[in-house]
C-alpha atoms as a PDB file:
ATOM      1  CA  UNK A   1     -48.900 -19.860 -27.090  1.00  0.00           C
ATOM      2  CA  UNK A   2     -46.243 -19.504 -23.870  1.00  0.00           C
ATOM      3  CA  UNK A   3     -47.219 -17.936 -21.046  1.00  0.00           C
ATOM      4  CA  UNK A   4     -44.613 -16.295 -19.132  1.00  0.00           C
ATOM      5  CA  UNK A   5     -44.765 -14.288 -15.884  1.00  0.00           C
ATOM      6  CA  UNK A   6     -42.545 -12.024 -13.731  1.00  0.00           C
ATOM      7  CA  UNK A   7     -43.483  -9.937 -10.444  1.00  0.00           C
ATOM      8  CA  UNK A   8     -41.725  -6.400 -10.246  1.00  0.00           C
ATOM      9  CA  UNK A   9     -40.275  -5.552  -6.710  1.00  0.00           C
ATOM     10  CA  UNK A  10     -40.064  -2.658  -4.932  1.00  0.00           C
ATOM     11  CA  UNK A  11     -36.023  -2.534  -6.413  1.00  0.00           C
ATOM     12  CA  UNK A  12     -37.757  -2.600  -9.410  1.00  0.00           C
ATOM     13  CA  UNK A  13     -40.345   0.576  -9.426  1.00  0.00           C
ATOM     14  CA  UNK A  14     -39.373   3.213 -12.280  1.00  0.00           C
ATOM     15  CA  UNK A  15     -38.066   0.454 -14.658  1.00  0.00           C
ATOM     16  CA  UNK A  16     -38.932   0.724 -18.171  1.00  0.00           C
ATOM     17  CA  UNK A  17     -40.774  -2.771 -18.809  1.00  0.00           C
ATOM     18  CA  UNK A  18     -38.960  -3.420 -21.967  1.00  0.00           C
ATOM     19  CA  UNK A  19     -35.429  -3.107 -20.453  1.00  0.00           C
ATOM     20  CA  UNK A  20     -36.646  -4.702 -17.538  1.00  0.00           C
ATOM     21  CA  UNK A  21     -38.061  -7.366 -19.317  1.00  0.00           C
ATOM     22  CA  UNK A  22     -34.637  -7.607 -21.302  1.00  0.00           C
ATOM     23  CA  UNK A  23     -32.490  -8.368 -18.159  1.00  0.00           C
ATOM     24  CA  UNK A  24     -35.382 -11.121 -16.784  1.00  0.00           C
ATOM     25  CA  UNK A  25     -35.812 -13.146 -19.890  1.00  0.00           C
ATOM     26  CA  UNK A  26     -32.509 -12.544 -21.752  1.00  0.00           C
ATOM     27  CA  UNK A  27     -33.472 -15.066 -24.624  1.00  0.00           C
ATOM     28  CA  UNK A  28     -35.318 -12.101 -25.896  1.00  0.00           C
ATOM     29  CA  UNK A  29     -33.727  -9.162 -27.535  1.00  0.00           C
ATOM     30  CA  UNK A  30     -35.206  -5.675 -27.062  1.00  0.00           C
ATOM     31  CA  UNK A  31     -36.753  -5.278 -29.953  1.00  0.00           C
ATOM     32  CA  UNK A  32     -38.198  -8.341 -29.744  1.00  0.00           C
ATOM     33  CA  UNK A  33     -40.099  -7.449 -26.766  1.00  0.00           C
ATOM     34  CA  UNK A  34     -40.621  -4.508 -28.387  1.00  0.00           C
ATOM     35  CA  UNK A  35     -42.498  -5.954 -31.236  1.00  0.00           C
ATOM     36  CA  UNK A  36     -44.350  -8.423 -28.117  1.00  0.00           C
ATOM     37  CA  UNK A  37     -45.569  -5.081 -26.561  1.00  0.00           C
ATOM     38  CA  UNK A  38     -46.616  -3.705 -29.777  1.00  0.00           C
ATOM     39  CA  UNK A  39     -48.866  -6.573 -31.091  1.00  0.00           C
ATOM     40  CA  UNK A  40     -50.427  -6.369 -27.260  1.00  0.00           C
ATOM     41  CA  UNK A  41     -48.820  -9.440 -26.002  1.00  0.00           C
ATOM     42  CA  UNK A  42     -47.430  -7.852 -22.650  1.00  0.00           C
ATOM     43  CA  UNK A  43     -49.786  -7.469 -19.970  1.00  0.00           C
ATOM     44  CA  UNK A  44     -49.234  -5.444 -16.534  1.00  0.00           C
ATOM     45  CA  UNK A  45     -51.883  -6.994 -13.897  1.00  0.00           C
ATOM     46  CA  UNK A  46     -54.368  -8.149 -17.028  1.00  0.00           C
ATOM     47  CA  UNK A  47     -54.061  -4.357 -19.028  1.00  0.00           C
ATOM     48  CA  UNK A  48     -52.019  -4.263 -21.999  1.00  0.00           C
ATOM     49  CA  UNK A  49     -48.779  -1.799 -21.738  1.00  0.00           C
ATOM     50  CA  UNK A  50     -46.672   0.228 -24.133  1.00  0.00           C
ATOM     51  CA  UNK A  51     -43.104   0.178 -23.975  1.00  0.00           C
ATOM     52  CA  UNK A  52     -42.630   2.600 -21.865  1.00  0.00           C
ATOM     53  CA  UNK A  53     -44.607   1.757 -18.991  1.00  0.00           C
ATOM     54  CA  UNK A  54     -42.894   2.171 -15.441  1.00  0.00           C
ATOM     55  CA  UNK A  55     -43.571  -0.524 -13.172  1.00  0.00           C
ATOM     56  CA  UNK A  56     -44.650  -0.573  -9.928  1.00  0.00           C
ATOM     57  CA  UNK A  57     -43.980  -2.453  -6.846  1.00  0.00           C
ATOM     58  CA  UNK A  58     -45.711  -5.715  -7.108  1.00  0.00           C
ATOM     59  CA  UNK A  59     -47.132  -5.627 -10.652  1.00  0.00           C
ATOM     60  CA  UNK A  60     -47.846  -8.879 -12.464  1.00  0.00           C
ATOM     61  CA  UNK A  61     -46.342  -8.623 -15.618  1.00  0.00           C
ATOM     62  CA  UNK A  62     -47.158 -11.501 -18.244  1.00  0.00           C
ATOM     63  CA  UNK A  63     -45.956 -11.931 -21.463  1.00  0.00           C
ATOM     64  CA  UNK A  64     -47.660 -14.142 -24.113  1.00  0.00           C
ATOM     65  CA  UNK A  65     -45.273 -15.459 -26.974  1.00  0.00           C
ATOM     66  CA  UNK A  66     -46.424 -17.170 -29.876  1.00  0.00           C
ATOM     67  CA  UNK A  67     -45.895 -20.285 -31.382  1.00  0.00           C
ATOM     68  CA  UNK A  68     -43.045 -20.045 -33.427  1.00  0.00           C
ATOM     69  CA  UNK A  69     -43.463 -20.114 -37.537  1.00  0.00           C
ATOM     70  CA  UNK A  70     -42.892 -22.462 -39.266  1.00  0.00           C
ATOM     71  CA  UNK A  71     -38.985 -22.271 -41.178  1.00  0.00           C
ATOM     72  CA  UNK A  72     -38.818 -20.240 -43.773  1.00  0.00           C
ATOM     73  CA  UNK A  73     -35.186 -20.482 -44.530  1.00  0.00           C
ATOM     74  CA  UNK A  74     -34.766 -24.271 -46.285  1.00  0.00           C
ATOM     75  CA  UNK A  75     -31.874 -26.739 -45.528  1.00  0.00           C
ATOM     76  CA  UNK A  76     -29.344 -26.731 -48.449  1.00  0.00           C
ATOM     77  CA  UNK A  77     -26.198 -28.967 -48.240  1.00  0.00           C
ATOM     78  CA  UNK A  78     -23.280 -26.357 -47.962  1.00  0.00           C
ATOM     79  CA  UNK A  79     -19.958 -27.265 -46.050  1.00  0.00           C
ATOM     80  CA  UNK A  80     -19.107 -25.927 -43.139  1.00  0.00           C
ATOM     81  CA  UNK A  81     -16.275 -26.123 -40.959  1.00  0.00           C
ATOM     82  CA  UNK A  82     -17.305 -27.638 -37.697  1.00  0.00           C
ATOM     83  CA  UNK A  83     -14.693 -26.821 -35.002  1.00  0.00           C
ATOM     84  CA  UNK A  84     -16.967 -28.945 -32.027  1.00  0.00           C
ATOM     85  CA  UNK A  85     -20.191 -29.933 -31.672  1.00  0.00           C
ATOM     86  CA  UNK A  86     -22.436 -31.571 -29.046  1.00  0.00           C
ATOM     87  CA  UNK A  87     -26.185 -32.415 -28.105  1.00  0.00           C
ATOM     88  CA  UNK A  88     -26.153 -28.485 -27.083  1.00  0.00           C
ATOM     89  CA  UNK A  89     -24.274 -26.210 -28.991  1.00  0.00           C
ATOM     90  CA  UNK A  90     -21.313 -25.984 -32.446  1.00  0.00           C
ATOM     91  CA  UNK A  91     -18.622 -24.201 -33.094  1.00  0.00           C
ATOM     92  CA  UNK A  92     -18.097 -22.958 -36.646  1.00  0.00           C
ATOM     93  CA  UNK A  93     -15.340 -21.560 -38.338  1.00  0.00           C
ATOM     94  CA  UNK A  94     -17.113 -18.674 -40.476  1.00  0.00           C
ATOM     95  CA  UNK A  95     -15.620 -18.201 -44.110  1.00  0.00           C
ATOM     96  CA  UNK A  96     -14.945 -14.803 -45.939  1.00  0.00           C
ATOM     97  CA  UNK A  97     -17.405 -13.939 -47.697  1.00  0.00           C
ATOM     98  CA  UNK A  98     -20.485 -16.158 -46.129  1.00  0.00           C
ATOM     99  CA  UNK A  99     -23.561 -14.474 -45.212  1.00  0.00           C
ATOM    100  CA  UNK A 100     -24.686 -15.207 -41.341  1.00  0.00           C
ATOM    101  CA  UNK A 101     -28.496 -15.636 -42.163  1.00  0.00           C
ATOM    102  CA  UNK A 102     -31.439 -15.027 -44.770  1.00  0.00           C
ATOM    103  CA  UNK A 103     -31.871 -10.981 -45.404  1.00  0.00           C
ATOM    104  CA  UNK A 104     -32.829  -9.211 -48.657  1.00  0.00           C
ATOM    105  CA  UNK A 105     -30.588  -9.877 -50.868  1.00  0.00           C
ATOM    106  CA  UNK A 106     -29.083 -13.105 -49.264  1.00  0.00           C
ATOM    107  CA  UNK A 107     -32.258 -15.427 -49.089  1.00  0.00           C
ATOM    108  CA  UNK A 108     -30.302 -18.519 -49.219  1.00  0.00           C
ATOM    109  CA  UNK A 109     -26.541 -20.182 -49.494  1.00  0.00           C
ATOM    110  CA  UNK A 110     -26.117 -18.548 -45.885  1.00  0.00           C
ATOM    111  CA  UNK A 111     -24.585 -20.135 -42.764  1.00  0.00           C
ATOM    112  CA  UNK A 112     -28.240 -21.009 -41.042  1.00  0.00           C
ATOM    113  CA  UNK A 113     -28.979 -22.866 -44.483  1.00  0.00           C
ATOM    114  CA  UNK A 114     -25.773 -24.940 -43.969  1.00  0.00           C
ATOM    115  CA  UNK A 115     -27.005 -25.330 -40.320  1.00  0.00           C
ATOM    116  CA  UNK A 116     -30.135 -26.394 -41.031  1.00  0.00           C
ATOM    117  CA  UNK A 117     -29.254 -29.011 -43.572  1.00  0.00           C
ATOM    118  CA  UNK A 118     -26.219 -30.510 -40.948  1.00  0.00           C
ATOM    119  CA  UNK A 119     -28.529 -30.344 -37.882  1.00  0.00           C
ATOM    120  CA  UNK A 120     -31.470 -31.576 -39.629  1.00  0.00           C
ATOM    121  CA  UNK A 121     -33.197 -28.839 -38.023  1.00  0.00           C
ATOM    122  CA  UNK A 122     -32.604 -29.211 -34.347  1.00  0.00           C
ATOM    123  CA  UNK A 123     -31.549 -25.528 -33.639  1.00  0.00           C
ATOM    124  CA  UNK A 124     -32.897 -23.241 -31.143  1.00  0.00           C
ATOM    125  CA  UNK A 125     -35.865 -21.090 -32.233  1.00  0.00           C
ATOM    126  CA  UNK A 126     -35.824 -18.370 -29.728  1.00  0.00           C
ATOM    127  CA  UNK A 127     -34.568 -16.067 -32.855  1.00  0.00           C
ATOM    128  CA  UNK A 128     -37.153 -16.575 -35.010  1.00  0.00           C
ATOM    129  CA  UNK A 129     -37.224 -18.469 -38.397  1.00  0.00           C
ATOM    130  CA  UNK A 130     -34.871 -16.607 -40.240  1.00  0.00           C
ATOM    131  CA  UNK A 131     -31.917 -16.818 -37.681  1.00  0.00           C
ATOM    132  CA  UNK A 132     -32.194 -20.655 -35.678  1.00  0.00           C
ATOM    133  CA  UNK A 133     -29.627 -20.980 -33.779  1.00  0.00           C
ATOM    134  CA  UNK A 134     -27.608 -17.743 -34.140  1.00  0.00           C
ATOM    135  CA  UNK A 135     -26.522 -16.364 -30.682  1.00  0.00           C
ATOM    136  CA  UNK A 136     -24.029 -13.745 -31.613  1.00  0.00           C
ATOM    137  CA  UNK A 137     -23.122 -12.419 -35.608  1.00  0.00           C
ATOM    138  CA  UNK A 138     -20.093 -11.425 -37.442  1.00  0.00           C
ATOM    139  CA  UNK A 139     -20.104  -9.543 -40.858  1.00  0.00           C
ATOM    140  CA  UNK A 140     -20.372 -11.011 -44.048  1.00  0.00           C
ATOM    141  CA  UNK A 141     -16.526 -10.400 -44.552  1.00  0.00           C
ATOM    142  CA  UNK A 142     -15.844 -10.913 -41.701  1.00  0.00           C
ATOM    143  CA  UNK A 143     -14.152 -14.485 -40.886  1.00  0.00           C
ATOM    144  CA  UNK A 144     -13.715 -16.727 -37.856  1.00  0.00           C
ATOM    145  CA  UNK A 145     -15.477 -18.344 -34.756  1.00  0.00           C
ATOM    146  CA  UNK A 146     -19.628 -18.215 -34.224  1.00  0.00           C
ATOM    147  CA  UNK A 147     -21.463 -20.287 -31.631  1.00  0.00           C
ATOM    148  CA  UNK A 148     -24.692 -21.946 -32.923  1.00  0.00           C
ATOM    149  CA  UNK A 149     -27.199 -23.077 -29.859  1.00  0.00           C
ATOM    150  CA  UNK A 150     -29.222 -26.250 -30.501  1.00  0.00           C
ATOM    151  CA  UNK A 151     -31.922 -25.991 -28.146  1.00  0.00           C
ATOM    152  CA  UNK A 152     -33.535 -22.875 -26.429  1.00  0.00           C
ATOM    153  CA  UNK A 153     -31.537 -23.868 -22.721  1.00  0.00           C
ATOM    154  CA  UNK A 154     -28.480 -23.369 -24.043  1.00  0.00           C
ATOM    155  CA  UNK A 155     -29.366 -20.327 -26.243  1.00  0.00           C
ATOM    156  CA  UNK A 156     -30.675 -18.631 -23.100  1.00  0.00           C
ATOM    157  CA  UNK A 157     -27.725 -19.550 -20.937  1.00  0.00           C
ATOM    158  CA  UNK A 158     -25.053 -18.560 -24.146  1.00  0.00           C
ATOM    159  CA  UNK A 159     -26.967 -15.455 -24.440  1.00  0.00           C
ATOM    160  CA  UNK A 160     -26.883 -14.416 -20.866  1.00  0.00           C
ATOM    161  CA  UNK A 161     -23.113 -14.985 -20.886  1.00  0.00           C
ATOM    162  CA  UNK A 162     -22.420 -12.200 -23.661  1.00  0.00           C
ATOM    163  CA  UNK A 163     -25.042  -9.934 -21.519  1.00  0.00           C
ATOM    164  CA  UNK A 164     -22.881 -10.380 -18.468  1.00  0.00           C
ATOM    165  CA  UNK A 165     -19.632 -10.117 -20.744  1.00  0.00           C
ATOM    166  CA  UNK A 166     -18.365 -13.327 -19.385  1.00  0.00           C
ATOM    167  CA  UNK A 167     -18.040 -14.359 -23.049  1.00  0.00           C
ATOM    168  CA  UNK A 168     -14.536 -14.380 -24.580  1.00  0.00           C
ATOM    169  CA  UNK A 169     -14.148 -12.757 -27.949  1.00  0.00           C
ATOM    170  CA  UNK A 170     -11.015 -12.573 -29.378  1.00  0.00           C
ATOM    171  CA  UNK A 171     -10.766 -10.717 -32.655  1.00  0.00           C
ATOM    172  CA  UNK A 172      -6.965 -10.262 -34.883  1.00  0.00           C
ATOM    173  CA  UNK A 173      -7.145  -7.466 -37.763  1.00  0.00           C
ATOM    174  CA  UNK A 174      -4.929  -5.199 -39.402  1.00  0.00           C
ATOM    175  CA  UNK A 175      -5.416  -2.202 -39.143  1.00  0.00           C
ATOM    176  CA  UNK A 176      -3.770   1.528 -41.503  1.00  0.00           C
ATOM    177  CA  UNK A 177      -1.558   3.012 -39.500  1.00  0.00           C
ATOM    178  CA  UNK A 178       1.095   3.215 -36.551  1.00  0.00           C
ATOM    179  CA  UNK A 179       0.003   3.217 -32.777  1.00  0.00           C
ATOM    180  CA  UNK A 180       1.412   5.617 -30.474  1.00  0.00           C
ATOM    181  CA  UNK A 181      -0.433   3.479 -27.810  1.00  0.00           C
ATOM    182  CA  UNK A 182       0.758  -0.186 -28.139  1.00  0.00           C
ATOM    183  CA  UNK A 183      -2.240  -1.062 -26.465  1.00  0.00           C
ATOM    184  CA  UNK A 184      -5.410   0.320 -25.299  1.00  0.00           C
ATOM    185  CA  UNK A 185      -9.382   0.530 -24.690  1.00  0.00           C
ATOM    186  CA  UNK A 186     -11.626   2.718 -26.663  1.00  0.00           C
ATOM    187  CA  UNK A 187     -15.282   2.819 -24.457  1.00  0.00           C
ATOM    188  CA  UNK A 188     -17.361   4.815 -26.698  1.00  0.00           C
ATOM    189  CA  UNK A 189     -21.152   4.540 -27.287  1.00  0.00           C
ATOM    190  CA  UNK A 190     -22.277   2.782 -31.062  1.00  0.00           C
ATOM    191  CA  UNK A 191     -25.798   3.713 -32.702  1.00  0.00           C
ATOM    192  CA  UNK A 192     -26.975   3.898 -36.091  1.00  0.00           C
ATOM    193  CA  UNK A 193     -25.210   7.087 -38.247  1.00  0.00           C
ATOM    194  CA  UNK A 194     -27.981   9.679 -38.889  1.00  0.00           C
ATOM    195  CA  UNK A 195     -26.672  10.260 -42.267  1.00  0.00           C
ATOM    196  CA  UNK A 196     -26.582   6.930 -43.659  1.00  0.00           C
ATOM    197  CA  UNK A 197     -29.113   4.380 -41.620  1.00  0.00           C
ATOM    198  CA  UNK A 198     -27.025   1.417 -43.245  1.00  0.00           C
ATOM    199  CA  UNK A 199     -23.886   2.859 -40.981  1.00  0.00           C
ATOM    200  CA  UNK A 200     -22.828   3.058 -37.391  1.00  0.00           C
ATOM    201  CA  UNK A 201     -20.797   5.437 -35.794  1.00  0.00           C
ATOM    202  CA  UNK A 202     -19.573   6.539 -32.279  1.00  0.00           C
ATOM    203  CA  UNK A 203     -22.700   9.009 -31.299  1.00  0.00           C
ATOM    204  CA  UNK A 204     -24.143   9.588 -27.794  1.00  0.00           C
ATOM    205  CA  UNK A 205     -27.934   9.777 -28.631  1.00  0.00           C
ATOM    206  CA  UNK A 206     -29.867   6.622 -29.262  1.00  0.00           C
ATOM    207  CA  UNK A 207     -26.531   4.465 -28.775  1.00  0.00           C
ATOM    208  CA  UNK A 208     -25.522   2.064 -26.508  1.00  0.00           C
ATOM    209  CA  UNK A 209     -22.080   1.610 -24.647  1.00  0.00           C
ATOM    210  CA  UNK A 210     -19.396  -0.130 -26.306  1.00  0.00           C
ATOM    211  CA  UNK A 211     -15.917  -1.103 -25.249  1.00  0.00           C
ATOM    212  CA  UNK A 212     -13.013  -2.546 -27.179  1.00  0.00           C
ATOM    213  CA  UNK A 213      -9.725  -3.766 -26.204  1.00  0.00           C
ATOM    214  CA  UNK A 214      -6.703  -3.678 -28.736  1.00  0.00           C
ATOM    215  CA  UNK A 215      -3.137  -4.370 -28.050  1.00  0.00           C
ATOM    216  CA  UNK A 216      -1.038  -4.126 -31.407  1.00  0.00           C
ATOM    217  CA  UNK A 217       0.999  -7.350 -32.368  1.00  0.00           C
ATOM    218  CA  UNK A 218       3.091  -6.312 -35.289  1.00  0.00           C
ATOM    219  CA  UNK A 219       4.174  -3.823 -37.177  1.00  0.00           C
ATOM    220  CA  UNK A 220       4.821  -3.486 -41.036  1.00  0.00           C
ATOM    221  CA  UNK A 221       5.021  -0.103 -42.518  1.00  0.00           C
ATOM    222  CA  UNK A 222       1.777   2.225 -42.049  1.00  0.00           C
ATOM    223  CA  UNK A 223      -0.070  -1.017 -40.938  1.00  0.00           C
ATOM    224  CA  UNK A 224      -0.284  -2.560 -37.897  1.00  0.00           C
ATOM    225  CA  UNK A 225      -1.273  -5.981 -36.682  1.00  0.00           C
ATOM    226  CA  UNK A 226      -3.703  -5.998 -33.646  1.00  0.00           C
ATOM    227  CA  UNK A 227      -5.091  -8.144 -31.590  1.00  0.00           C
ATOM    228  CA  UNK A 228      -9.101  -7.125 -30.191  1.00  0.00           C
ATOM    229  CA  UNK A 229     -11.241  -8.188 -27.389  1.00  0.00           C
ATOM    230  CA  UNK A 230     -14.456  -7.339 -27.250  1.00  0.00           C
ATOM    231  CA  UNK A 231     -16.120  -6.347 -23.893  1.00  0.00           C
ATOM    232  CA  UNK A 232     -19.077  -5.609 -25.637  1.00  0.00           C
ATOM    233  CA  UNK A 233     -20.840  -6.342 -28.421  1.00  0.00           C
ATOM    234  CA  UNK A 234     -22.286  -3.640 -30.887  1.00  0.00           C
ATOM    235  CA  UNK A 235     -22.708  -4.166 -34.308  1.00  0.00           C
ATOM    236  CA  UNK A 236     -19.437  -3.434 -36.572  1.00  0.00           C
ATOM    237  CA  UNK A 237     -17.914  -2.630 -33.513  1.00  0.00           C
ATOM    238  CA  UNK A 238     -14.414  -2.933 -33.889  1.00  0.00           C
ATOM    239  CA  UNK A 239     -14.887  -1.211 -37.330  1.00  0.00           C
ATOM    240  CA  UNK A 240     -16.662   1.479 -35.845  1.00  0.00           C
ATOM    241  CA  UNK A 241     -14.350   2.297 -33.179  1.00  0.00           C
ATOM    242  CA  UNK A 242     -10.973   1.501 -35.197  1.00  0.00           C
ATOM    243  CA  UNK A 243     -12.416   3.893 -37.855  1.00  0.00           C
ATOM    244  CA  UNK A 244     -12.968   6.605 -34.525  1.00  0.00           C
ATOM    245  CA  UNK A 245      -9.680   6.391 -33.497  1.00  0.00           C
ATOM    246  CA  UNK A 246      -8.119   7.182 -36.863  1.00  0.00           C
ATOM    247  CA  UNK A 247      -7.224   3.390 -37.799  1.00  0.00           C
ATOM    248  CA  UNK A 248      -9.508   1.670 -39.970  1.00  0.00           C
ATOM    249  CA  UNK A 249      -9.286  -2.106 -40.447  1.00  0.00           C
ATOM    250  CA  UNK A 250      -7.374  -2.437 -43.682  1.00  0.00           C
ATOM    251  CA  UNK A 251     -10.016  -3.136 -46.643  1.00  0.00           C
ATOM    252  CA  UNK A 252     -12.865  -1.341 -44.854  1.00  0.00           C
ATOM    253  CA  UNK A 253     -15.033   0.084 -47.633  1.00  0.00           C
ATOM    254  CA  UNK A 254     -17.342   1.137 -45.468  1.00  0.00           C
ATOM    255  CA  UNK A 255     -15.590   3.140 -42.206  1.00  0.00           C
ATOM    256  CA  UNK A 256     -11.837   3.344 -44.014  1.00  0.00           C
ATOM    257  CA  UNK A 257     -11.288   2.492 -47.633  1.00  0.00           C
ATOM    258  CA  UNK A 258     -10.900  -0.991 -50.298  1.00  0.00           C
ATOM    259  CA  UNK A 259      -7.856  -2.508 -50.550  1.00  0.00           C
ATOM    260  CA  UNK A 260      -6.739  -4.176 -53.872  1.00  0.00           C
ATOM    261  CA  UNK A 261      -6.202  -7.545 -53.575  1.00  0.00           C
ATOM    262  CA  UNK A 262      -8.851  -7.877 -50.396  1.00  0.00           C
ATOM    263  CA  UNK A 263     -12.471  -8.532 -50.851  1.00  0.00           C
ATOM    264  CA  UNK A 264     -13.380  -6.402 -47.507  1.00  0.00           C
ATOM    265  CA  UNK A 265     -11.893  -6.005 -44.306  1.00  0.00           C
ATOM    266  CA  UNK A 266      -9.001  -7.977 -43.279  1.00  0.00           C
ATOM    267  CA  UNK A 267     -10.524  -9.115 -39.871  1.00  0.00           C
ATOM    268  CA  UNK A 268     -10.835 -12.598 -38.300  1.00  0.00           C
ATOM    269  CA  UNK A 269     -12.782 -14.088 -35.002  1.00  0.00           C
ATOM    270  CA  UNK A 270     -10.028 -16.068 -33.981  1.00  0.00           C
ATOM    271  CA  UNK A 271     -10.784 -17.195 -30.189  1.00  0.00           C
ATOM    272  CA  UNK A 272     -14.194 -17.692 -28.141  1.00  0.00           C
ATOM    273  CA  UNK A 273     -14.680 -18.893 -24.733  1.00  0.00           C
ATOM    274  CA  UNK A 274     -17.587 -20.307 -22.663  1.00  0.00           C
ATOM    275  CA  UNK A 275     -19.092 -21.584 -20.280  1.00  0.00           C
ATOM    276  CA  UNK A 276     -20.696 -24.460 -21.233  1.00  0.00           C
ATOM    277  CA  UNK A 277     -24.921 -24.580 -20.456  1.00  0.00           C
ATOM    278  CA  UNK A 278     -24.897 -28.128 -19.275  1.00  0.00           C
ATOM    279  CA  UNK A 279     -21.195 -29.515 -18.286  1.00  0.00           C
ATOM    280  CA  UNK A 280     -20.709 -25.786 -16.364  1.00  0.00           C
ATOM    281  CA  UNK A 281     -17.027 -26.436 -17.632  1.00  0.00           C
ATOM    282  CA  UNK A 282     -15.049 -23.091 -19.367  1.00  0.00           C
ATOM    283  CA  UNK A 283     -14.396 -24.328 -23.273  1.00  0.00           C
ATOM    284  CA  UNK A 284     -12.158 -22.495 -25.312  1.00  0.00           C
ATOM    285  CA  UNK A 285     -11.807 -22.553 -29.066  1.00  0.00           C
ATOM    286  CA  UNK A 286      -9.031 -20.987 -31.264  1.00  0.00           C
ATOM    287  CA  UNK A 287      -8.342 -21.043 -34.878  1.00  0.00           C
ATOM    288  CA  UNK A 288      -5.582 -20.553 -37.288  1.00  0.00           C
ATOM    289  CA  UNK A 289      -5.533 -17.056 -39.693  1.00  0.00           C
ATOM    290  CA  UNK A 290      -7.293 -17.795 -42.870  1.00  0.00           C
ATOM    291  CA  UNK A 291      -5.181 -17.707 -46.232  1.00  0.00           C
ATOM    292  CA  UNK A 292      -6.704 -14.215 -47.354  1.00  0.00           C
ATOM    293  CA  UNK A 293      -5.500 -13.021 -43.932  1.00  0.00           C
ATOM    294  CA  UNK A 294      -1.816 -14.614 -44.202  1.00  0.00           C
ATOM    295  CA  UNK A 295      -1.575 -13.420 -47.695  1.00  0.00           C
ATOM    296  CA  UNK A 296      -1.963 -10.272 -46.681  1.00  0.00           C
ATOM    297  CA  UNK A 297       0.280 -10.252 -43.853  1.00  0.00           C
ATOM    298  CA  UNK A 298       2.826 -11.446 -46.735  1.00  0.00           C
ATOM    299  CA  UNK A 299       2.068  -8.949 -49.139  1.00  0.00           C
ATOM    300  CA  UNK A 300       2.375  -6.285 -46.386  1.00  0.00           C
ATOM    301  CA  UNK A 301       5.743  -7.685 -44.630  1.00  0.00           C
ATOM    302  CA  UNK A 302       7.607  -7.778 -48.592  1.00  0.00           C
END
């Protein structure tokens, strides 16, 4: 077991212990500590607390996390395209069509199985055993740039970045439609859809804030190419707000419509910047459009 303890300050009386908790150990996510508070592992001065305790000036607040499990997804020997790598952190170039980590219905032949098998293991396990490593996501067809921490430092640090929005995500998609706008910010809230728990959607309750910023590209037709950087990061986010503004990312069965000839959405992490958690240095990593994505472009241009 690790034993960790805070002290809340007077700045700090009417927080909510798990959001507090969120911004003072930011290797955690919320429902993490959620699930911590739940199984009574988070103690204000000695008394277990549920989640939405308030704190008070002064209060020792200790949380006890347990040892982690052992892996349960296995090492398989599955290429992947490493764009850097050190004794801290890799880049990856993500293909179409790859699964990020072990879920129902994708238990193995997913990146963190790659991962596993190239890193013989060393990943950081503040995640859990079903996603070493994994700081930040992108969609199963969804291509393009992830950064994988090796060690629980430089998870923390990575992680803390993206809280602060300090992290650079660079995002190119195409998208139906003309702009009026040529570029743009859309800042509306993302939660889960009410209607279908398996879809997001722009919705004030239960959401949090998300921003994305576009700038179209090109122009071919009724499509548009666009370039997106994500202040935030919600899940499907630039899906969900594309489909809000009345452009869906070409191929989007779920928020727009399929495309023949494209498995999915035609949308590709193309640039991510960092700081790095031991050099302190700013790293930068672009890549070039896959061939689905330049196909397209083709296809769309004749």
């Amino acid at each position: 077991m690790n034993r960790l303890e805070f002290y809340a300050e007077e700045a700090d009386e009417g927080s909510r212990i798990d959001k507090w908790l969120c911004v003072h150990e930011p290797g955690f996510t919320r429902s993490a500590l959620q699930r911590l508070i739940e199984s009574n592992s988070v103690f204000v001065n000695n008394k277990p607390v549920n989640k939405n305790y308030k704190l008070k000036n002064s209060d020792q607040v200790v949380v006890i996390v347990p040892e982690p499990e052992p892996l349960e997804a296995k090492p398989q020997n599955i290429p992947i395209d490493v764009i850097y790598e050190d004794d801290d952190l890799l880049v990856v170039n993500k293909p179409k069509g790859m699964v990020v980590h072990p879920a129902a219905g994708n238990p193995d032949g997913t990146l963190v199985n790659a991962l596993l098998y190239h890193c013989k293991g060393r990943l950081s396990g503040i995640n859990g055993v079903i996603r070493p490593g994994i700081v930040h996501r992108i969609d199963k067809l969804t291509s393009g740039l992830l950064i994988i921490a090796k060690n629980d430092t430089a998870h923390n640090i990575l992680a803390e970045q993206i809280r602060l929005h300090s992290f650079t995500r660079e995002y190119r998609a195409v998208n139906c439609g003309r702009f009026k706008e040529l570029s743009g910010t859309v800042d509306a809230p993302i939660g889960r859809s009410k209607y279908d728990r398996k879809k997001m959607c722009v919705i004030d309750q239960n959401s949090k804030r998300a921003v994305t910023h576009y700038e179209v590209i090109d122009e071919f037709g009724q499509y548009s190419m666009l370039k997106f950087r994500l202040e935030t990061g919600r899940t499907h986010q630039i899906r969900v707000h594309s489909a809000y503004i009345g452009h869906p990312v070409l191929g989007d069965s779920v928020y727009g419509k399929p495309f023949k000839g494209l498995d999915g959405q035609c949308l590709h992490a193309k640039k991510i910047g960092f700081i790095h958690p031991s050099t302190k240095e700013y790293m930068e990593f672009d890549s070039e459009l896959p061939d689905y994505f330049s196909d397209i472009l083709k296809k769309l241009k004749a």
